[in-house]
Protein backbone atom coordinates (compact mmCIF):
# COMPACT_ATOMS: atom_id res chain seq x y z
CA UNK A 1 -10.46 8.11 -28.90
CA UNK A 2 -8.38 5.81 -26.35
CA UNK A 3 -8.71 6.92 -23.44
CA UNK A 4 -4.92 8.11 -21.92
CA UNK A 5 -4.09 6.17 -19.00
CA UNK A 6 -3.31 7.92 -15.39
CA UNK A 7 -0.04 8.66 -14.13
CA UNK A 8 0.05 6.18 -10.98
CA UNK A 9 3.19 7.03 -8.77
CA UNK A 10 4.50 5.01 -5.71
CA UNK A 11 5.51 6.41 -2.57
CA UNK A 12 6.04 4.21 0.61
CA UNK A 13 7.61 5.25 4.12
CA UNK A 14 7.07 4.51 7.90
CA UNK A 15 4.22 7.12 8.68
CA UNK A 16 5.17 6.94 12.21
CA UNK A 17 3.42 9.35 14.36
CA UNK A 18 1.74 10.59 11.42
CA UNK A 19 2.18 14.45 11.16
CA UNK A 20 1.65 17.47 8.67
CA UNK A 21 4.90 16.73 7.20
CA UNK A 22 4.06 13.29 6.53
CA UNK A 23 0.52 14.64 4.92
CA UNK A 24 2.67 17.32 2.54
CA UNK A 25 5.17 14.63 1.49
CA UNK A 26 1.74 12.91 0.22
CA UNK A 27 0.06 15.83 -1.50
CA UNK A 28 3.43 16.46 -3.38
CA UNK A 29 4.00 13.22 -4.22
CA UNK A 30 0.13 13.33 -5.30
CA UNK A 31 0.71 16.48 -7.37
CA UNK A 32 3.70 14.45 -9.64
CA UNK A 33 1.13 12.19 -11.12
CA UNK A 34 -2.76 11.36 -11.50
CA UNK A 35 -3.15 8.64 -9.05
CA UNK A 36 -0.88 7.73 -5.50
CA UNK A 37 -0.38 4.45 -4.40
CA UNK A 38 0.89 4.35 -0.87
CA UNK A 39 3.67 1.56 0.37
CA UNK A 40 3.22 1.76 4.25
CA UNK A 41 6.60 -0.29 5.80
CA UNK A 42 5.45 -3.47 8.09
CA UNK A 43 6.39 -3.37 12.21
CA UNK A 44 8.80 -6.27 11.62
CA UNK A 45 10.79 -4.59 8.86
CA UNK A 46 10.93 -1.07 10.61
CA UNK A 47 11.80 -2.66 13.93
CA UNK A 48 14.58 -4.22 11.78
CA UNK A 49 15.77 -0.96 10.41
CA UNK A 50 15.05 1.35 12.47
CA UNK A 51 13.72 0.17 15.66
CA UNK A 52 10.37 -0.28 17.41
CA UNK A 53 7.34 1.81 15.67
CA UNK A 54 5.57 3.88 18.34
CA UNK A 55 2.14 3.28 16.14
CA UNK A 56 1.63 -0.22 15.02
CA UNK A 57 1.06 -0.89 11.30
CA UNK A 58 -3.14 -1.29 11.61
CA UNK A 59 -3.23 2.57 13.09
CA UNK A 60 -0.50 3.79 10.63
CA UNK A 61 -2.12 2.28 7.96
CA UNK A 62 -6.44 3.85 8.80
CA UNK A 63 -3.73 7.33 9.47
CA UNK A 64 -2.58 6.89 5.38
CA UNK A 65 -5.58 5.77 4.37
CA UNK A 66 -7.55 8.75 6.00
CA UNK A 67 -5.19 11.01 3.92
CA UNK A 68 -7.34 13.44 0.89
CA UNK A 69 -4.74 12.49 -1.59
CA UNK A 70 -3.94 8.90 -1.08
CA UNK A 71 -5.69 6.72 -3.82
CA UNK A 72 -4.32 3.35 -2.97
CA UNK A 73 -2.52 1.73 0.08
CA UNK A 74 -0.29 -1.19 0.12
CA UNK A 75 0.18 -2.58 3.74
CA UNK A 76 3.60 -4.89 4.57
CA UNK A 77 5.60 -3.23 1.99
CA UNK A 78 9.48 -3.44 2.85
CA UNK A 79 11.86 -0.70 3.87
CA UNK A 80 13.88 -1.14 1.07
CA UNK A 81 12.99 -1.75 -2.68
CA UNK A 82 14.48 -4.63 -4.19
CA UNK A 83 14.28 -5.65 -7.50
CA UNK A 84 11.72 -8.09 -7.33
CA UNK A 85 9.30 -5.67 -5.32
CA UNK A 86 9.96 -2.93 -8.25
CA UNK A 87 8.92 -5.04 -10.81
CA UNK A 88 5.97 -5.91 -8.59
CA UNK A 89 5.23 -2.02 -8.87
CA UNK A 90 5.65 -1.49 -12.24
CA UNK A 91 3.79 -4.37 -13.44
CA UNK A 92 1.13 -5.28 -10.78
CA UNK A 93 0.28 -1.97 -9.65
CA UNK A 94 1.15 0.04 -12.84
CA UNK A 95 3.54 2.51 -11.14
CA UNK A 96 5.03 4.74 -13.57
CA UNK A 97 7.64 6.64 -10.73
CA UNK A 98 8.90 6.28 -7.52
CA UNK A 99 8.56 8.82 -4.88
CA UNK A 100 11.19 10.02 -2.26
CA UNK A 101 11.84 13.07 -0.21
CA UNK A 102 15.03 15.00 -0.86
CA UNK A 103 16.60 14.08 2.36
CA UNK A 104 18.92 10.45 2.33
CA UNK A 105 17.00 7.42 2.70
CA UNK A 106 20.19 4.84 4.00
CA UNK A 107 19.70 1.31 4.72
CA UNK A 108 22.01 -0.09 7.67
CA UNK A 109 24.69 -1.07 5.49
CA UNK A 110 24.89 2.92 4.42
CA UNK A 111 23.27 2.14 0.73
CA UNK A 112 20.89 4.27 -0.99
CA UNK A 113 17.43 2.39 -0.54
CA UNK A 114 15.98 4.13 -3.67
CA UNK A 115 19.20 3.51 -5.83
CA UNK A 116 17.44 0.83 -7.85
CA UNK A 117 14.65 2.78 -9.21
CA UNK A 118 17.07 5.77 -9.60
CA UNK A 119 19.21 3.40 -12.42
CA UNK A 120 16.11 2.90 -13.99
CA UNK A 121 15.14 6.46 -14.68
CA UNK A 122 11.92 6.17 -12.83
CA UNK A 123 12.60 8.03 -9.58
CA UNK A 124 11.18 11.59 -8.96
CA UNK A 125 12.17 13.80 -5.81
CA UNK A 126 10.06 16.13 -3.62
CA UNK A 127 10.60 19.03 -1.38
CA UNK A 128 11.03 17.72 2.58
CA UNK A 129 8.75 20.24 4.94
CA UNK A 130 10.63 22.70 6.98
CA UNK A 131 10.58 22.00 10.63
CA UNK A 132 9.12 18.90 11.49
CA UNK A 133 10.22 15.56 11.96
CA UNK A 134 9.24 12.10 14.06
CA UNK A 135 12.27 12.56 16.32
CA UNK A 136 11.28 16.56 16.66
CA UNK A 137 7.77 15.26 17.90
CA UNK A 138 9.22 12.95 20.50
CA UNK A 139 11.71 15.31 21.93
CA UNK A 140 8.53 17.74 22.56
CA UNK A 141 6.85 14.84 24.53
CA UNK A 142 9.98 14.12 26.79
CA UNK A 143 10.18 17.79 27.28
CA UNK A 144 6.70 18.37 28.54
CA UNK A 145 7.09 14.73 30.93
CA UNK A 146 10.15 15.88 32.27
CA UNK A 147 8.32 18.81 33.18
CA UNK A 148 5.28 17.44 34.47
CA UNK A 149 7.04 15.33 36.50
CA UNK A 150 9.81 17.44 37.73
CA UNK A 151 12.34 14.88 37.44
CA UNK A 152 15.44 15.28 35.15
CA UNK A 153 16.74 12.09 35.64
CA UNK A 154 20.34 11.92 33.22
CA UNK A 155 18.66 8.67 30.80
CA UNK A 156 15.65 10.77 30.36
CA UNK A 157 17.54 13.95 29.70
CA UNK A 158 19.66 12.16 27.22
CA UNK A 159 17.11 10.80 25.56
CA UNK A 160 15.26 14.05 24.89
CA UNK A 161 18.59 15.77 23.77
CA UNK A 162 18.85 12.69 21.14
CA UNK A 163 15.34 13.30 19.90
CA UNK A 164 15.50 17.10 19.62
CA UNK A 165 18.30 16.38 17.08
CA UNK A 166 20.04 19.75 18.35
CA UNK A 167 17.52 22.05 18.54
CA UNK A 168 17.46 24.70 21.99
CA UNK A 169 14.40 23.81 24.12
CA UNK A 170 13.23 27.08 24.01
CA UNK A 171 9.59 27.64 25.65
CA UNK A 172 7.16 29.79 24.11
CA UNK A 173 7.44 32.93 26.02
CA UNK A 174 4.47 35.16 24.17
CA UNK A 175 2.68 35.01 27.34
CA UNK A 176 0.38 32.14 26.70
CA UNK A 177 1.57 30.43 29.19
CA UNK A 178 1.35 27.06 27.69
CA UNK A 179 4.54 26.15 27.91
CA UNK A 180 4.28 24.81 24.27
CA UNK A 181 7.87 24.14 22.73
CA UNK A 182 8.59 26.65 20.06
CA UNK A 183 8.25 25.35 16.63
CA UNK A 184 10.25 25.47 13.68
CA UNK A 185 6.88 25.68 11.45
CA UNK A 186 6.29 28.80 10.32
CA UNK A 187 2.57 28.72 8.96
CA UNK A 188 1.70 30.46 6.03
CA UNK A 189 -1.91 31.19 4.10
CA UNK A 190 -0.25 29.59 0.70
CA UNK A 191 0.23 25.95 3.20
CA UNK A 192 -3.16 26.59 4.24
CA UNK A 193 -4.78 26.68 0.97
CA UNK A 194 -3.01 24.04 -0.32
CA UNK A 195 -4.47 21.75 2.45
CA UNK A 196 -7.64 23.43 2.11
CA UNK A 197 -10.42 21.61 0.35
CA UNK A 198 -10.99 25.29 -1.06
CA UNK A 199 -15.47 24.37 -1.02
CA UNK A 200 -18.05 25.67 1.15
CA UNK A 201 -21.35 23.28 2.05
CA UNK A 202 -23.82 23.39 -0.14
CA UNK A 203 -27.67 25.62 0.60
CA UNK A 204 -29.07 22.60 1.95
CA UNK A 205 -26.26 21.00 3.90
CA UNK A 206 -26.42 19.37 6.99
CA UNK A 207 -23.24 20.89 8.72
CA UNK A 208 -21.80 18.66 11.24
CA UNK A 209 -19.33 20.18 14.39
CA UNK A 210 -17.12 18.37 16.56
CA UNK A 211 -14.23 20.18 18.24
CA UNK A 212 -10.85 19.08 20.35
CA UNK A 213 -7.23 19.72 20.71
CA UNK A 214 -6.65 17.02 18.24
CA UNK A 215 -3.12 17.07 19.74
CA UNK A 216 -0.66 14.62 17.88
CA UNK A 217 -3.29 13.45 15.19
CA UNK A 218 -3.70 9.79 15.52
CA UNK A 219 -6.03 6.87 14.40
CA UNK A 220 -8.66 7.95 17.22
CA UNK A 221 -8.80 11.05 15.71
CA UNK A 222 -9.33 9.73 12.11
CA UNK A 223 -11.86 6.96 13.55
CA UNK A 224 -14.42 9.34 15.13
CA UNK A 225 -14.29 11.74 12.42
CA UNK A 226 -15.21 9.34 9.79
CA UNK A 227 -17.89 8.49 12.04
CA UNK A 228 -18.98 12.35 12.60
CA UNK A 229 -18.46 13.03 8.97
CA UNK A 230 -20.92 10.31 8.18
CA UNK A 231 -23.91 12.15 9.89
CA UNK A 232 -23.98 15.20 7.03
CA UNK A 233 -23.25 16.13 4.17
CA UNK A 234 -20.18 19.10 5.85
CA UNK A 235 -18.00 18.25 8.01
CA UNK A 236 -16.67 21.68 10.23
CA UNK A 237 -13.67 20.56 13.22
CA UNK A 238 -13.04 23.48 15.84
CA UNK A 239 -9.36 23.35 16.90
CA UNK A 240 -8.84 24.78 20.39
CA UNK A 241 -6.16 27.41 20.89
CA UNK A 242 -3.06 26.48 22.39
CA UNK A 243 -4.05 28.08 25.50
CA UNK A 244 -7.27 26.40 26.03
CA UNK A 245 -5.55 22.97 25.57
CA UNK A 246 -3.11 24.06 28.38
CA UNK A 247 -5.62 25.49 30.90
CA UNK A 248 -7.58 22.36 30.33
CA UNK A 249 -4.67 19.97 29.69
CA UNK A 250 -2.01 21.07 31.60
CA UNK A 251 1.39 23.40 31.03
CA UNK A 252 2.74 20.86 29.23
CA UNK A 253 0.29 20.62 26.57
CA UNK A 254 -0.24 20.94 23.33
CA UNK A 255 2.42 18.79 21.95
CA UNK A 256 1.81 20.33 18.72
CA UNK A 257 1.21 24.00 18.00
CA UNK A 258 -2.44 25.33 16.64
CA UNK A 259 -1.39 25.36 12.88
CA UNK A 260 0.37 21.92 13.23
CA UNK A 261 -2.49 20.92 14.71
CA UNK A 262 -4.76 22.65 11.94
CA UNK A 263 -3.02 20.75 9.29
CA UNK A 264 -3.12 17.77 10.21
CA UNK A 265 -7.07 18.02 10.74
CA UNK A 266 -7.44 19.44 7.22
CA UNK A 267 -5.42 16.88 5.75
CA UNK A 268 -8.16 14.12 6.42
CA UNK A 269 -10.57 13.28 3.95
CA UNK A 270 -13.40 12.98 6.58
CA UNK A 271 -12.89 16.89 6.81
CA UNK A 272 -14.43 20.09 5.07
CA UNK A 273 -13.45 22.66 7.21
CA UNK A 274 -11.74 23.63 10.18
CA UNK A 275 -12.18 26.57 12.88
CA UNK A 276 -8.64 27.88 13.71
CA UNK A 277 -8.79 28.48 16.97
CA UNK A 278 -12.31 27.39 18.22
CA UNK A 279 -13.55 28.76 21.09
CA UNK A 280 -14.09 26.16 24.60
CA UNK A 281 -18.01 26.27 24.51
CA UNK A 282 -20.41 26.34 21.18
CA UNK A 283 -21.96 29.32 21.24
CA UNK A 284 -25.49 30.24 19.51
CA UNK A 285 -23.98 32.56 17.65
CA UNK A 286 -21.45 30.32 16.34
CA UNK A 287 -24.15 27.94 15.78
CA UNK A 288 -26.05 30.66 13.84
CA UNK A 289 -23.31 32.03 12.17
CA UNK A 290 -22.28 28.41 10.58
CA UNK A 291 -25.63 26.81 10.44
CA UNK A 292 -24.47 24.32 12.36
CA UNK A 293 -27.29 21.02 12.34
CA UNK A 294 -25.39 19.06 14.88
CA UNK A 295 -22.86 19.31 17.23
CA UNK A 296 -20.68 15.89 18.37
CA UNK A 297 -18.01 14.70 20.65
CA UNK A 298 -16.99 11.13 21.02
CA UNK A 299 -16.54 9.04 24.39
CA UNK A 300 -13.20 8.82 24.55
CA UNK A 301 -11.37 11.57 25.51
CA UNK A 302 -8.72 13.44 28.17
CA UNK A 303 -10.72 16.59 29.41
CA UNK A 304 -14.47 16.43 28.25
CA UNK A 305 -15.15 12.95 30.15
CA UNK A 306 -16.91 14.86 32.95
CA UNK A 307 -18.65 17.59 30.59
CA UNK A 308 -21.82 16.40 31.77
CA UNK A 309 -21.62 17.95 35.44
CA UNK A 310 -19.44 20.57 34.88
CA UNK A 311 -20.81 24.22 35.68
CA UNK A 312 -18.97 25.52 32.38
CA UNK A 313 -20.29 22.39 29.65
CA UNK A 314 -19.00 23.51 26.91
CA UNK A 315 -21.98 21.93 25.01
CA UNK A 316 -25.14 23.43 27.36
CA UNK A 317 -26.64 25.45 24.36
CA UNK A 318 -26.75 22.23 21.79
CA UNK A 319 -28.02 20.64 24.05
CA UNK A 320 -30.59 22.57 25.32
CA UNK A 321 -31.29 22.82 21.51
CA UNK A 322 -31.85 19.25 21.16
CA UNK A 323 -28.72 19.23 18.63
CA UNK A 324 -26.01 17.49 20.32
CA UNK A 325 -24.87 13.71 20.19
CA UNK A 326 -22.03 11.51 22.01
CA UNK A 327 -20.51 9.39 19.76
CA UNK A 328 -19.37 6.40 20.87
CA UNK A 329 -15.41 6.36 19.92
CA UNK A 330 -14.20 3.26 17.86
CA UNK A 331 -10.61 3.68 18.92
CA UNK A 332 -9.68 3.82 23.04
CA UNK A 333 -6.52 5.75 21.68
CA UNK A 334 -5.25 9.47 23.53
CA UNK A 335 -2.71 12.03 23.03
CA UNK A 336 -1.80 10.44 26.45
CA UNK A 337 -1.48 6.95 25.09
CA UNK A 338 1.01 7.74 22.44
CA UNK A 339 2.99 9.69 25.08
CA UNK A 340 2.78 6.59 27.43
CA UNK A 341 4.36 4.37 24.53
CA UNK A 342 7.18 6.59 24.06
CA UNK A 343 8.26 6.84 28.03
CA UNK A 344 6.87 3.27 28.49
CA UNK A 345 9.77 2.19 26.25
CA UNK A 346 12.41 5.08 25.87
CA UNK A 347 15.58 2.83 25.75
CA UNK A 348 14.75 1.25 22.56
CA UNK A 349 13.43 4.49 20.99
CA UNK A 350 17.05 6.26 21.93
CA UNK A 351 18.44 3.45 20.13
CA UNK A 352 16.44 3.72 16.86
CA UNK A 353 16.77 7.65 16.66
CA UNK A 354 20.74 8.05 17.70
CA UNK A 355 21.95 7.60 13.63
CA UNK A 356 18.42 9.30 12.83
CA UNK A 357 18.67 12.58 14.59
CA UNK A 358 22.55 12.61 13.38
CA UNK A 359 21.23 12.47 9.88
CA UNK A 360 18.11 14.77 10.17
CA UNK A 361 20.59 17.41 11.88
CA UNK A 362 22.97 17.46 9.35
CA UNK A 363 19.51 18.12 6.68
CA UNK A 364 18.55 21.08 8.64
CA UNK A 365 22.25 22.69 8.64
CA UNK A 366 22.34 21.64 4.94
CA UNK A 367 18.93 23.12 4.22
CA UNK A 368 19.37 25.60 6.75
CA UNK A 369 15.29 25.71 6.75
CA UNK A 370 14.64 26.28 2.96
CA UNK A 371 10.88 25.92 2.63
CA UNK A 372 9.74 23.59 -0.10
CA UNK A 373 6.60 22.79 -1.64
């Protein structure tokens, strides 16, 4: 018999600041066909739309590719879909639908950018995820500089209220003492499980641990666990509490909350498994308990460059067990360095997210936080 050929569906965006929403959008788009193709939107064409991009496309593009339900990625694809770059699709690439989020997608003249495939009848819509956005994100960053630096200076302060599209700046005040911005995610174990790769390791598997804050997941994150993932055959990522990022980090830190944070991690394909709320040092116990083979951290990174002559190394009993290796870090990228991008050039991003936040604002009061899947 003739073999029936796979549903291929099309979904292209900015992937910005690549976060958890981002990563859902994907799955469900995934989940609407047998095969997804990925259109990631050039630097020149969002910078022409939008504004600046805080990642540029050869990061945004290993963050998509990195992504357990992304088949295919097309880099340079353009903001909006013409006619000429939907045949292209259909006939090139063998996309059967196009793939949008249920919140409007308007070109600077005010058009619908999907309204071409929508005549055609081959335009299918998925659920956008509750609480998160790219201007969201940023607003949390200017919060916690403003902080840190204890100066509210009014360009700064307007920028941040742009950002946070409306929402109160309320702390977290469950006596962490992180200072982490509340956020509008509300976890739940059916979101988990859906990210989940739902296997264990095999009898015989060499397990592989490496452990952070993996704070606003970015291409250095994705680099050096491809790189960790590639010593075994199971790869297990600790993620540090909230409040171990901020004693180690500062009260400003995390960015993101643990289950953000989670998410992200588990939505990588280098990734098995992930430790929700790791503990600072690697036990033997915990090293027992998951049968761990190795234990790795990479070169580049904000509090463990120094882990060598601290009294409290958090790796002392790998290494004493001959089981623990620095990796040497193919990106030189930090939670710090995306935060540095965003100050570094603040003007131009208040520019890009002013019509942005209006329209992500009136979502949420539309919406009013209706969880989708």
């Amino acid at each position: 018999k003739k073999k029936k050929r796979p549903i291929r569906v099309y979904m292209d965006g900015c992937f910005d600041m690549m976060h958890y929403g981002h990563c859902n959008a994907l799955r469900q788009a995934r989940a609407l066909g047998d095969q997804l193709v990925v259109g990631v939107v050039s630097d020149a064409e969002i910078t022409l739309n939008k504004g600046p991009p805080v990642t540029p496309l050869d990061e945004r593009m290993i963050m998509v590719s990195a992504i357990k339900w992304v088949d295919e990625v097309i880099p340079d694809a353009p903001y909006a879909i013409t006619e000429d770059f939907m045949r292209k699709l259909f006939e090139e690439y063998d996309i059967d639908y196009i793939i949008h989020g249920d919140d409007p997608c308007l070109l600077p003249d005010g058009t619908d950018a999907y309204a071409l495939a929508k005549k055609v009848g081959r335009y299918k819509q998925i659920k956008r995820t509750e609480g998160v956005s790219s201007t969201d994100i940023v607003g949390r960053m200017l919060l916690c500089v403003r902080e840190r630096s204890n100066s509210d200076s009014p360009r700064n302060s307007s920028l941040q209220r742009q950002f946070s599209h409306g929402h109160s700046q309320k702390l977290d005040d469950r006596g962490s003492g992180s200072g982490t911005r509340v956020s509008h995610f509300l976890p739940t174990s059916r979101r988990i499980v859906q990210f989940s790769n739902g296997k264990g390791p095999g009898p015989d598997a060499r397990i592989v641990y490496i452990d952070g804050a993996f704070d606003l997941f970015h291409a250095g994150h994705v680099e050096i666990l491809r790189l960790a993932r590639g010593l075994g055959d199971f790869l297990l990522v600790g993620i540090h509490t909230d409040q171990t990022v901020s004693i180690n980090r500062g009260a400003h830190r995390p960015i993101m909350n643990l289950h953000e944070r989670s998410l992200s991690v588990l939505a990588c394909r280098y990734v098995d498994e992930v430790i929700i709320g790791a503990p600072w040092e690697v036990s033997k116990d915990m090293i027992t308990t998951f049968n761990i083979s190795l234990v790795v951290h990479g070169t580049v990174a904000e509090d463990y460059s120094d882990f060598h002559k601290d009294k409290q190394n958090p790796y002392a009993i790998p290494m004493s067990l001959g089981i623990f290796k620095q990796l040497e870090s193919p990106l030189d990228i930090t939670t710090s360095t995306i935060i540095k991008r965003i100050v570094s050039n603040h003007e131009a991003y208040l520019k890009r997210n002013e019509r942005k936040a209006e329209s992500e604002r009136r979502y949420y009061e539309d919406k009013k936080y209706v969880s989708g899947d």
